[in-house]
C-alpha atoms as a PDB file:
ATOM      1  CA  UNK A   1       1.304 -33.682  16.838  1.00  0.00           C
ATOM      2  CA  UNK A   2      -1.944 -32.128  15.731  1.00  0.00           C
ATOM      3  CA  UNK A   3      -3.542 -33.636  12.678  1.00  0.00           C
ATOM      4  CA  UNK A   4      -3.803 -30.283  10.832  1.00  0.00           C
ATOM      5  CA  UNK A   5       0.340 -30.113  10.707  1.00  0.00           C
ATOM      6  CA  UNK A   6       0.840 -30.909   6.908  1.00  0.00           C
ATOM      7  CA  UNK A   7      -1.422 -27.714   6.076  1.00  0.00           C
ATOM      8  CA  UNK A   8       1.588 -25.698   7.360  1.00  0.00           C
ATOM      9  CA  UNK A   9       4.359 -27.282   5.002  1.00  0.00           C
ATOM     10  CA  UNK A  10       1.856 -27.330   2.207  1.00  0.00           C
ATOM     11  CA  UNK A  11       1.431 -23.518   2.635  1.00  0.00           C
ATOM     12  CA  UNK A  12       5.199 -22.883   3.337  1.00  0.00           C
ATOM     13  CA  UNK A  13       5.661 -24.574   0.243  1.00  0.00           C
ATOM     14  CA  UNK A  14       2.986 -22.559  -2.551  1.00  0.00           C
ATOM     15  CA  UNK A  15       4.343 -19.146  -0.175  1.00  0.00           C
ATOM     16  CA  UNK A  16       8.327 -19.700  -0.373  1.00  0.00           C
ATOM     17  CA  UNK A  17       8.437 -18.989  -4.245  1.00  0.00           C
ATOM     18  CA  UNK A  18       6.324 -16.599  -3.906  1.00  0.00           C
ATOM     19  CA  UNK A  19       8.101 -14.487  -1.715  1.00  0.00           C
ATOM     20  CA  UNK A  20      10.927 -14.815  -3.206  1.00  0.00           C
ATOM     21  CA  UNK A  21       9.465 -13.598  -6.843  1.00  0.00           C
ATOM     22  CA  UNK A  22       7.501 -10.440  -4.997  1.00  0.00           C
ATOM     23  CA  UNK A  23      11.280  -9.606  -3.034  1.00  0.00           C
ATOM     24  CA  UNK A  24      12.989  -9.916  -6.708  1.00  0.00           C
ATOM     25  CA  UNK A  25      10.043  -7.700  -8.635  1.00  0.00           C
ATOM     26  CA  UNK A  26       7.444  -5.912  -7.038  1.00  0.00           C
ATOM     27  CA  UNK A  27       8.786  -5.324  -3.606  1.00  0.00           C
ATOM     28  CA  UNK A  28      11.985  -4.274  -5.073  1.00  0.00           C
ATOM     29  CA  UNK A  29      10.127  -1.181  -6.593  1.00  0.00           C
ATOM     30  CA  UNK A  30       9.377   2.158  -4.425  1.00  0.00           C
ATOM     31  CA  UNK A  31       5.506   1.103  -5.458  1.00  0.00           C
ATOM     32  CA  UNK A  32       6.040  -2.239  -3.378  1.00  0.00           C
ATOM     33  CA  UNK A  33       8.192  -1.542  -0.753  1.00  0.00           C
ATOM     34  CA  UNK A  34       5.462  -1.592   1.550  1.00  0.00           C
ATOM     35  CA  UNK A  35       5.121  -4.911   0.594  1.00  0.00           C
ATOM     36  CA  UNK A  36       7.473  -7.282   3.887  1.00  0.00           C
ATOM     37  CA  UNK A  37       5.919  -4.152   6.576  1.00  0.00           C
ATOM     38  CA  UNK A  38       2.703  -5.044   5.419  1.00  0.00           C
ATOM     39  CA  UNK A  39       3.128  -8.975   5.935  1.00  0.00           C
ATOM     40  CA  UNK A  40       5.153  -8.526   9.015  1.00  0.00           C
ATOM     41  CA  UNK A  41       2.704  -5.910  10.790  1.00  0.00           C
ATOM     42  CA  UNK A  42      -0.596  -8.468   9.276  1.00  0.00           C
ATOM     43  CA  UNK A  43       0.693 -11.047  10.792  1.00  0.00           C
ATOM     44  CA  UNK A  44       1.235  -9.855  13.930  1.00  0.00           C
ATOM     45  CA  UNK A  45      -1.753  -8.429  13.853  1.00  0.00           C
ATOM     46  CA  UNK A  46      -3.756 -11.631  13.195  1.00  0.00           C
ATOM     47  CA  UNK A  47      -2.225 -12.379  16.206  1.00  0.00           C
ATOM     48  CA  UNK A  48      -2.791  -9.760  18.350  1.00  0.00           C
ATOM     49  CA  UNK A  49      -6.216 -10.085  17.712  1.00  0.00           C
ATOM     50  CA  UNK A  50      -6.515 -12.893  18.826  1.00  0.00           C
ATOM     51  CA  UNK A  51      -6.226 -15.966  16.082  1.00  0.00           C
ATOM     52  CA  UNK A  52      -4.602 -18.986  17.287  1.00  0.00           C
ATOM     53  CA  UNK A  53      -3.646 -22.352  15.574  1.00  0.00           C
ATOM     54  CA  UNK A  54      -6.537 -24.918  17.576  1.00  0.00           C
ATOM     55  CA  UNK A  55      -5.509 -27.604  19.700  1.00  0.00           C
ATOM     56  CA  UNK A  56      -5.099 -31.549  18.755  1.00  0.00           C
ATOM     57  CA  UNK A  57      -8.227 -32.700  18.532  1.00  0.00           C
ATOM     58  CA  UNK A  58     -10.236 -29.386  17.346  1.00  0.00           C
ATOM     59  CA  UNK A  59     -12.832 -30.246  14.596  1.00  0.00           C
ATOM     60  CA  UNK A  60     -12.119 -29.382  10.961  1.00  0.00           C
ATOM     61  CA  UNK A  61     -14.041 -27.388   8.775  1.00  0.00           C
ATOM     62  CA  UNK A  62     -13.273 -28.667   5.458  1.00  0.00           C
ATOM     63  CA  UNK A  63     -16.618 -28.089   3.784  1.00  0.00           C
ATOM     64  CA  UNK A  64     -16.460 -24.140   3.958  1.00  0.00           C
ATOM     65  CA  UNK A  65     -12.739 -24.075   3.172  1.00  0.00           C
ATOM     66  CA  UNK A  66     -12.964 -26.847  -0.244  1.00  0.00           C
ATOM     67  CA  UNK A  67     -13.808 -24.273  -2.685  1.00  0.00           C
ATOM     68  CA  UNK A  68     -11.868 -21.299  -1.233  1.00  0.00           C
ATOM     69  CA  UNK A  69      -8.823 -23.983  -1.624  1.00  0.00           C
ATOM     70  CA  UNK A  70      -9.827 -24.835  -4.710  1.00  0.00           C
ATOM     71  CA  UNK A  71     -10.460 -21.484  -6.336  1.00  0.00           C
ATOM     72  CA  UNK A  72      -6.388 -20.372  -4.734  1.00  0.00           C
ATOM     73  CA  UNK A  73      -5.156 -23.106  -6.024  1.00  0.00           C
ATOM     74  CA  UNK A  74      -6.383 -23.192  -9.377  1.00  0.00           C
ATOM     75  CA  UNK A  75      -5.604 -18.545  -8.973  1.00  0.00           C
ATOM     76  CA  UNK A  76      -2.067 -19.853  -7.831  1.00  0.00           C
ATOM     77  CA  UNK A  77      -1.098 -22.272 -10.853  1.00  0.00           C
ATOM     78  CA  UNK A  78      -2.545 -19.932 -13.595  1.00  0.00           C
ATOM     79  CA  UNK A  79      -0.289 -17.029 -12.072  1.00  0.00           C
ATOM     80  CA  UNK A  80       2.930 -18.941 -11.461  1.00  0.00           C
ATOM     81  CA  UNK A  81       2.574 -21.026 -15.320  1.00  0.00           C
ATOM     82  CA  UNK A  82       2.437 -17.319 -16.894  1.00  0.00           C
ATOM     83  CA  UNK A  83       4.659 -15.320 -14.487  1.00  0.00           C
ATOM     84  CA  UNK A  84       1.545 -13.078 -13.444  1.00  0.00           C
ATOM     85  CA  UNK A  85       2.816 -11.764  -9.814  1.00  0.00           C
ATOM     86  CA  UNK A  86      -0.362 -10.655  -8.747  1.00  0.00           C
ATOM     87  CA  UNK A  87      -2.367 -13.311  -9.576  1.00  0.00           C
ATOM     88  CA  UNK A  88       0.142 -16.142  -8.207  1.00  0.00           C
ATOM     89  CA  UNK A  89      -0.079 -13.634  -5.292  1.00  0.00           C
ATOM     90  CA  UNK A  90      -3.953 -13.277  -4.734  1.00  0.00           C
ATOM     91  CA  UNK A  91      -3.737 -17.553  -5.522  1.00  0.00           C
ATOM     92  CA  UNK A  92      -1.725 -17.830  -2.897  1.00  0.00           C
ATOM     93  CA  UNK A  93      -3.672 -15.213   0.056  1.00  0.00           C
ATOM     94  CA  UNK A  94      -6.926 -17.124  -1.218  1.00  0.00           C
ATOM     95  CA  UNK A  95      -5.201 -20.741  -0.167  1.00  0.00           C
ATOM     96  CA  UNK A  96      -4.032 -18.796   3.533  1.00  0.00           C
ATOM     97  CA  UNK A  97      -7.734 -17.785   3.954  1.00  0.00           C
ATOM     98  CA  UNK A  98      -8.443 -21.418   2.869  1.00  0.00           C
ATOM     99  CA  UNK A  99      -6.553 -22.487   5.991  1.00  0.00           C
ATOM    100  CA  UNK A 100      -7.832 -20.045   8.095  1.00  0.00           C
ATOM    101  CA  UNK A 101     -11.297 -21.334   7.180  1.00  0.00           C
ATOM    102  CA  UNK A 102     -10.488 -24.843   7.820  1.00  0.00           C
ATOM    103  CA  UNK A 103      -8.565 -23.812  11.254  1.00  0.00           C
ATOM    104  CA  UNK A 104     -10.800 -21.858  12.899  1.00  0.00           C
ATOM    105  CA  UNK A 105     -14.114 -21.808  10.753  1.00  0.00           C
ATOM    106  CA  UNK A 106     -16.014 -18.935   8.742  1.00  0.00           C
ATOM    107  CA  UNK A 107     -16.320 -16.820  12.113  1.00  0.00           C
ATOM    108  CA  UNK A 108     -13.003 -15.950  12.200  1.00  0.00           C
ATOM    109  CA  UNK A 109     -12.849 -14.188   8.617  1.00  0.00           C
ATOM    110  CA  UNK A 110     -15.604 -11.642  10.289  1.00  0.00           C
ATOM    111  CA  UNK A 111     -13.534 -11.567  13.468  1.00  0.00           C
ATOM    112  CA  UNK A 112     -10.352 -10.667  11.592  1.00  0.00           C
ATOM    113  CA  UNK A 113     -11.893  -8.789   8.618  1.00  0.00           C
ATOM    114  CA  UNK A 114      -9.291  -6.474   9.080  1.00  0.00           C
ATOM    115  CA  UNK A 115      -6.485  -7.885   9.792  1.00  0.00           C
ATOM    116  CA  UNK A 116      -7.126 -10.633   6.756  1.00  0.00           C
ATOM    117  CA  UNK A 117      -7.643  -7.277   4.195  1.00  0.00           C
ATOM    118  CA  UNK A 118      -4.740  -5.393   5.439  1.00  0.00           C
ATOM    119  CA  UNK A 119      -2.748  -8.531   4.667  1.00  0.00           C
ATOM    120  CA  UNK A 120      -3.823  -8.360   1.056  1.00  0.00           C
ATOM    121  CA  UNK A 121      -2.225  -5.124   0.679  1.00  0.00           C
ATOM    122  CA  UNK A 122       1.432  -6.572   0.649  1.00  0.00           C
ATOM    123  CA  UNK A 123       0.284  -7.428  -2.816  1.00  0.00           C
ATOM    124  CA  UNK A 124       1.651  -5.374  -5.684  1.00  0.00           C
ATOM    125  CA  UNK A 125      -1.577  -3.874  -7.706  1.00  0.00           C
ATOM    126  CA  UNK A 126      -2.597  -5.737 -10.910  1.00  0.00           C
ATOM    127  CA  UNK A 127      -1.110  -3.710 -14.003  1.00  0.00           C
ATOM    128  CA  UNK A 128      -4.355  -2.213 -15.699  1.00  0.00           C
ATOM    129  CA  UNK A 129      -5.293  -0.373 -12.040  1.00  0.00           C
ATOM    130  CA  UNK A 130      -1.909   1.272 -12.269  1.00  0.00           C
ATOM    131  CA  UNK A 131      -2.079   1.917 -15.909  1.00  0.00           C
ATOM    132  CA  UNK A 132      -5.999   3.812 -14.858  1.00  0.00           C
ATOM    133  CA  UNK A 133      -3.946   5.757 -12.150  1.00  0.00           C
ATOM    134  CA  UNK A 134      -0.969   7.188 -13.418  1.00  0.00           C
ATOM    135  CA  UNK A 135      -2.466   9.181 -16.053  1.00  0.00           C
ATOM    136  CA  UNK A 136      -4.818  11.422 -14.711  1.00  0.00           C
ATOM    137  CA  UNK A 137      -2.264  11.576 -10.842  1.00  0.00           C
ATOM    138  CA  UNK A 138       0.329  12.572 -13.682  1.00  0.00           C
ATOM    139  CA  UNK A 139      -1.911  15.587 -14.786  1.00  0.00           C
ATOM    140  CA  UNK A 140      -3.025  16.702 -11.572  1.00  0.00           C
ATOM    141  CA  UNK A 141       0.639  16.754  -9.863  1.00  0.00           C
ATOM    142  CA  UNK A 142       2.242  18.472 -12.579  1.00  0.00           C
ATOM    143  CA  UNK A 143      -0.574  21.116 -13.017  1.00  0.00           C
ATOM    144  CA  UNK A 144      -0.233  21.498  -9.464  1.00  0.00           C
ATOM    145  CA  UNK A 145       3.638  21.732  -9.536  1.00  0.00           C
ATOM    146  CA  UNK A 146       3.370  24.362 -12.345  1.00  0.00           C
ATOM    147  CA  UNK A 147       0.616  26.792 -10.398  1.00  0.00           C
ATOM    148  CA  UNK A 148       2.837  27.279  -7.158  1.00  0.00           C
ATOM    149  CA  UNK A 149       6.051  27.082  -8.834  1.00  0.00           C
ATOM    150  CA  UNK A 150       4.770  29.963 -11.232  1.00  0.00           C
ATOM    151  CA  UNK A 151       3.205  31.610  -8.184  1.00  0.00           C
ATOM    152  CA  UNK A 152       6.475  31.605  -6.552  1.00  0.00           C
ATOM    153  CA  UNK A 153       8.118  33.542  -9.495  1.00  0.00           C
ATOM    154  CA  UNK A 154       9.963  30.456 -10.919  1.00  0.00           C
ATOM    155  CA  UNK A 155      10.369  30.483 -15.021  1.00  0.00           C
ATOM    156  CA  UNK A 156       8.299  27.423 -15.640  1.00  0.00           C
ATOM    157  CA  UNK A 157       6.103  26.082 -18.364  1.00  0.00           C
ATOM    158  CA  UNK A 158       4.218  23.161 -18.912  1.00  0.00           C
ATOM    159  CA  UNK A 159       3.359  20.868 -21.692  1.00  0.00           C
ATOM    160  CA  UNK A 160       0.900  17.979 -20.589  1.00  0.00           C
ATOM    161  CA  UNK A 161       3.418  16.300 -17.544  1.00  0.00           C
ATOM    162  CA  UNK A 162       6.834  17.521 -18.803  1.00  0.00           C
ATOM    163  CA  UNK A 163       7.916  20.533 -17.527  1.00  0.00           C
ATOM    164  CA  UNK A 164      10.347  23.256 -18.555  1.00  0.00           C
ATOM    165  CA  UNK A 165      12.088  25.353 -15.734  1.00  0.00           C
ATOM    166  CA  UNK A 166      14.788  27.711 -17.264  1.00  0.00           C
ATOM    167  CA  UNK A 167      16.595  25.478 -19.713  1.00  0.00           C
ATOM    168  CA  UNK A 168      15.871  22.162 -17.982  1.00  0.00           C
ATOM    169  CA  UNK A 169      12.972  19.619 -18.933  1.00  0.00           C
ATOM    170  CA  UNK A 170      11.298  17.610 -16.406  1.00  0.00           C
ATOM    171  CA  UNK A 171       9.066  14.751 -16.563  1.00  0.00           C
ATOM    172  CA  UNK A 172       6.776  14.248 -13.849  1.00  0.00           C
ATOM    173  CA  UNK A 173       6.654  10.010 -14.218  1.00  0.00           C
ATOM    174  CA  UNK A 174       4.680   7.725 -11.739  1.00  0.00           C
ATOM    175  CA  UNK A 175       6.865   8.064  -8.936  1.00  0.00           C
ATOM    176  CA  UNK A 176       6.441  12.105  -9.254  1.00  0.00           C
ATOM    177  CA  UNK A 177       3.169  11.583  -9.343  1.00  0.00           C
ATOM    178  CA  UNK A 178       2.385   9.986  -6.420  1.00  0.00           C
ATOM    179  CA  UNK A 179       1.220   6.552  -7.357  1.00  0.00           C
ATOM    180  CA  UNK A 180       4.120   4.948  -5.459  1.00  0.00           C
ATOM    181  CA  UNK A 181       3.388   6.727  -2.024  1.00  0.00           C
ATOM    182  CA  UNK A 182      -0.325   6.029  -2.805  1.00  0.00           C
ATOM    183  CA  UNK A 183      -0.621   2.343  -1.890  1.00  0.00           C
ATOM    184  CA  UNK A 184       2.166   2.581   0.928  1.00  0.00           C
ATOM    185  CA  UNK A 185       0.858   5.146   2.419  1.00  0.00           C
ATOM    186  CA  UNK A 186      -2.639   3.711   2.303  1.00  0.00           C
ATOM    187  CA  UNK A 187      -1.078   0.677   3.835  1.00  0.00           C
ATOM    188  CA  UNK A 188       0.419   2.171   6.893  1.00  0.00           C
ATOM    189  CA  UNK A 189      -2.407   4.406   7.017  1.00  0.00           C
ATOM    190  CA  UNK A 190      -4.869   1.905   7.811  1.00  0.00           C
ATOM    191  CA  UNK A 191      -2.701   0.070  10.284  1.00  0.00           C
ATOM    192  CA  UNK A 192      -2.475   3.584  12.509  1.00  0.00           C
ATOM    193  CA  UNK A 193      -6.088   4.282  12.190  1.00  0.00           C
ATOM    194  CA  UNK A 194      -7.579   0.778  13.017  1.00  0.00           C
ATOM    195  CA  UNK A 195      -4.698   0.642  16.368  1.00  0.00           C
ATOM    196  CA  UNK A 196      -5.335   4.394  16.932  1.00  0.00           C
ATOM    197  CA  UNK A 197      -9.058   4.307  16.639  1.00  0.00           C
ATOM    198  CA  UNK A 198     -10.511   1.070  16.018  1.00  0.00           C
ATOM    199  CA  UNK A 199     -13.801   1.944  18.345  1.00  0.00           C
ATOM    200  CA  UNK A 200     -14.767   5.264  16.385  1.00  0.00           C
ATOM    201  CA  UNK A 201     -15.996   4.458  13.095  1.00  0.00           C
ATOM    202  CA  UNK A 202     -16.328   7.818  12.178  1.00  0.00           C
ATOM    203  CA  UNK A 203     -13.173   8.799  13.298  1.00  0.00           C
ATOM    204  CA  UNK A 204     -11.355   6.380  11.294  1.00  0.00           C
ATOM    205  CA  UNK A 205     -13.606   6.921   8.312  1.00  0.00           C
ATOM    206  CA  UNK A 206     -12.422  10.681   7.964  1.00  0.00           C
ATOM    207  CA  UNK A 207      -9.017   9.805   8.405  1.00  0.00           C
ATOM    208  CA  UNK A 208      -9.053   7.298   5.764  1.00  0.00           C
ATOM    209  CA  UNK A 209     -10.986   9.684   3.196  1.00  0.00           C
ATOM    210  CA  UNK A 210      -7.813  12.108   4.148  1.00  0.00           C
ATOM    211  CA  UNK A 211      -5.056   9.658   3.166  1.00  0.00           C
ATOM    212  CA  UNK A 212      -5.144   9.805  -0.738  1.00  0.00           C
ATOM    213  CA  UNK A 213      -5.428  13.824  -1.087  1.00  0.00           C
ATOM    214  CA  UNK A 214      -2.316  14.045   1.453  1.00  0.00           C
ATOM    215  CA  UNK A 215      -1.004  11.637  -0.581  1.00  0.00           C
ATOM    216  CA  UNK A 216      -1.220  13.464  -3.334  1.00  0.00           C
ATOM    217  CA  UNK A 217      -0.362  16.973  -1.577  1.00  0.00           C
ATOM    218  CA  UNK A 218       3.005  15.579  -0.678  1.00  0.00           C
ATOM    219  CA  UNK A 219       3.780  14.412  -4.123  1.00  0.00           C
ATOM    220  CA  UNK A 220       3.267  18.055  -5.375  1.00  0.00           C
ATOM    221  CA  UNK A 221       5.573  19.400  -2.567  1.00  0.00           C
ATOM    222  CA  UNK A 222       8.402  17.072  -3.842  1.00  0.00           C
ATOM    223  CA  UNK A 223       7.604  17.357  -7.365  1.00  0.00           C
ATOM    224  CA  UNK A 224       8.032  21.709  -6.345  1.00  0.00           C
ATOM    225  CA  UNK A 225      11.238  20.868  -4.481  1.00  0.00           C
ATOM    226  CA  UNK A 226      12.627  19.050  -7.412  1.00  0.00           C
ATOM    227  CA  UNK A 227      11.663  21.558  -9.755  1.00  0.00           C
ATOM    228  CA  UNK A 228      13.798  24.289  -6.877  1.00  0.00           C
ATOM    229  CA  UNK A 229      16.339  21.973  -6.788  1.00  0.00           C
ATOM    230  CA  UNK A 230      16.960  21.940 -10.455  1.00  0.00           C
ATOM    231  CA  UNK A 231      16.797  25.451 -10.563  1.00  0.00           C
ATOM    232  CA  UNK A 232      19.642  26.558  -8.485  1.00  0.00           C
ATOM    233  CA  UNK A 233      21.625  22.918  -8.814  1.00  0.00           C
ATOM    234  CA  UNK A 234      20.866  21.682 -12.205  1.00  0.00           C
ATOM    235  CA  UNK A 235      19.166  18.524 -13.574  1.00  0.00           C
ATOM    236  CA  UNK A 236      21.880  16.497 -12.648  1.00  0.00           C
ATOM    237  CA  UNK A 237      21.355  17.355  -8.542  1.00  0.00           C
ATOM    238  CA  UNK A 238      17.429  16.965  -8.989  1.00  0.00           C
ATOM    239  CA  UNK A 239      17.957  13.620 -11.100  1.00  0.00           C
ATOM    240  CA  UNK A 240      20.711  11.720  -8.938  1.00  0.00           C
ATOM    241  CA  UNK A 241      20.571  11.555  -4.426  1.00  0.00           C
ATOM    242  CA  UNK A 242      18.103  14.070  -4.447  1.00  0.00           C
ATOM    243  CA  UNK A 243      15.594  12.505  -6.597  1.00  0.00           C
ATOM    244  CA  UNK A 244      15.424   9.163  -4.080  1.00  0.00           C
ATOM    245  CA  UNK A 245      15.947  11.568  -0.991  1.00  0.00           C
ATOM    246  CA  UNK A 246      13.026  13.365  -1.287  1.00  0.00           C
ATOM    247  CA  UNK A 247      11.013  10.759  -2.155  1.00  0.00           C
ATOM    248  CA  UNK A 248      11.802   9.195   0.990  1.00  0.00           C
ATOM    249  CA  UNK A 249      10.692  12.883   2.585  1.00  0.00           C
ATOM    250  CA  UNK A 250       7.811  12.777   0.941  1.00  0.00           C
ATOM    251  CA  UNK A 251       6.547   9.614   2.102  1.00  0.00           C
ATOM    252  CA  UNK A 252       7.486  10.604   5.945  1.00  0.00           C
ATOM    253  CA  UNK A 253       5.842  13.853   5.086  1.00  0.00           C
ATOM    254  CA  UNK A 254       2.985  11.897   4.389  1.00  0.00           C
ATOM    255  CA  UNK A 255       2.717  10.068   7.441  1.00  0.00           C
ATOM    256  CA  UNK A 256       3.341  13.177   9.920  1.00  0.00           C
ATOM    257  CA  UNK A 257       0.613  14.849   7.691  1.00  0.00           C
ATOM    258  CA  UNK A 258      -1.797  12.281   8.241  1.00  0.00           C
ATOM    259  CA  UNK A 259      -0.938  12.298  12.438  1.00  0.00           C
ATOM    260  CA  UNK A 260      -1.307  16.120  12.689  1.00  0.00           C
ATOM    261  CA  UNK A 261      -4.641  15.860  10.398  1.00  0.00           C
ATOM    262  CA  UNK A 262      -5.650  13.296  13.236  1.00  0.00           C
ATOM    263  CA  UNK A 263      -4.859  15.647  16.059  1.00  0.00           C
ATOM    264  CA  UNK A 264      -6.828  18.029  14.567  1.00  0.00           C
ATOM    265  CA  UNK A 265      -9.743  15.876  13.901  1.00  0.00           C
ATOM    266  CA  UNK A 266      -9.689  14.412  17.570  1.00  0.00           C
ATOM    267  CA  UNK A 267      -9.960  18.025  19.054  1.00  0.00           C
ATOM    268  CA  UNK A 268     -12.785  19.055  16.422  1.00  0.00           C
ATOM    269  CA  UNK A 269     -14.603  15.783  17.587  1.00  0.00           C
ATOM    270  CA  UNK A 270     -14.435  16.232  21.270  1.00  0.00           C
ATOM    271  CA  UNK A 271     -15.448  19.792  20.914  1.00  0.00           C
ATOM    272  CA  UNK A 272     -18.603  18.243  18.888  1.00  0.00           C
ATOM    273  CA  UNK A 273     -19.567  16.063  21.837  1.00  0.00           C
ATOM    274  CA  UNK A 274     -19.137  18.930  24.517  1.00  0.00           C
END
């Protein structure tokens, strides 16, 4: 039995609860449903890059991995004693790095930069970032909405992010707005671009500059199909299936958006090179 065995049940033990409070809040939410694809897919990334548990008998590296411990640990009690998810969250990815650390030494946090960051994303976003970017992705999306829909020869009006279409009154809220598809999208984003093209740096720096205005360009076309939908089947059609059906559209709209932009891009590269 190798002598670095307890570090497993001591981690099992800090991630169980965990896990269980991010499946019964965040992960429950359209914002965090990226959340058990984004632990599955890191971990199996970790490991198809390479990272192995060391052998019986491998040194330990406790003096680089002390303070990360220390510093999760201390992030991990403060979060769980006042029922802050994403700081009992971060706690807990600062003890795994901890173990990482003390496994395989600091080399492998450079080896598996991105793996280790991508794994941080199953993490719902602390409250005051989402509080900084619903506002203004409110705004935008429903100014947006309002331009084509007018354009289109819809009767619509628009008073900051409520919207009147004939007799009905929308409200363009966060998930309207795009700040749910945001961070999933980002997510599964980044896992396509580092397997598609991990080797081009500047290929899979354009496509990740791309992600949040596609993002945001498929929230607008649901927010416009909504406001269609309620037009010709009433509020009660845009509010009820439809509302959660296009959402899911949206988000695979995103995705095929973000492959085509990358088919594009490859062909405008290669011509660059020839």
């Amino acid at each position: 039995m190798p002598s670095w065995w307890p570090l497993l049940p001591g981690l099992l033990i800090l991630a169980i609860p965990t896990i269980i409070s991010l499946a019964g809040s965040a992960w429950s939410t359209d914002t965090g449903a990226h959340g058990p694809i984004v632990l599955a897919t890191g971990l199996w990334l970790l490991h198809h890059d390479g990272w192995r548990l060391p052998a019986s008998g491998a040194p330990a590296h406790w003096r680089p991995a002390l303070p990360v411990l220390i510093a999760g640990l201390l992030v991990y009690a403060f979060g769980r004693a006042y029922d802050f998810i994403s700081v009992e969250g971060f706690g807990l990815y600062l003890t795994f790095l901890a173990m990482v650390i003390r496994l395989t030494e600091l080399a492998a946090l450079r080896r598996h930069a991105f793996a280790l960051f991508y794994l941080l994303l199953c993490l719902p976003p602390p409250g005051w970032l989402m509080t900084q970017l619903t506002a203004p992705l409110q705004v935008l999306v429903s100014w947006a909405s309002e331009g084509l829909a007018a354009g289109l020869g819809f009767p619509i009006a628009r008073e900051g992010v409520v919207l009147y279409v004939a007799q009905y009154q929308l409200l363009v809220e966060d998930a309207c707005a795009g700040l749910n598809s945001l961070f999933g999208l980002t997510a599964i984003s980044l896992l396509y671009i580092f397997l598609a093209h991990r080797a081009s740096l500047r290929h899979a720096g354009i496509l990740l500059l791309a992600v949040i205005p596609i993002a945001i360009i498929a929230n607008i076309i649901r927010v416009l199909g909504l406001i269609v939908i309620t037009y010709y089947f009433g509020d009660a059609a845009a509010q009820g299936f439809m509302h959660s059906t296009t959402g899911m559209v949206m988000f695979i709209l995103g995705l095929l958006l973000i492959m085509a932009f990358d088919q594009v891009l490859s062909r405008w590269l290669l011509r660059g090179r020839t």
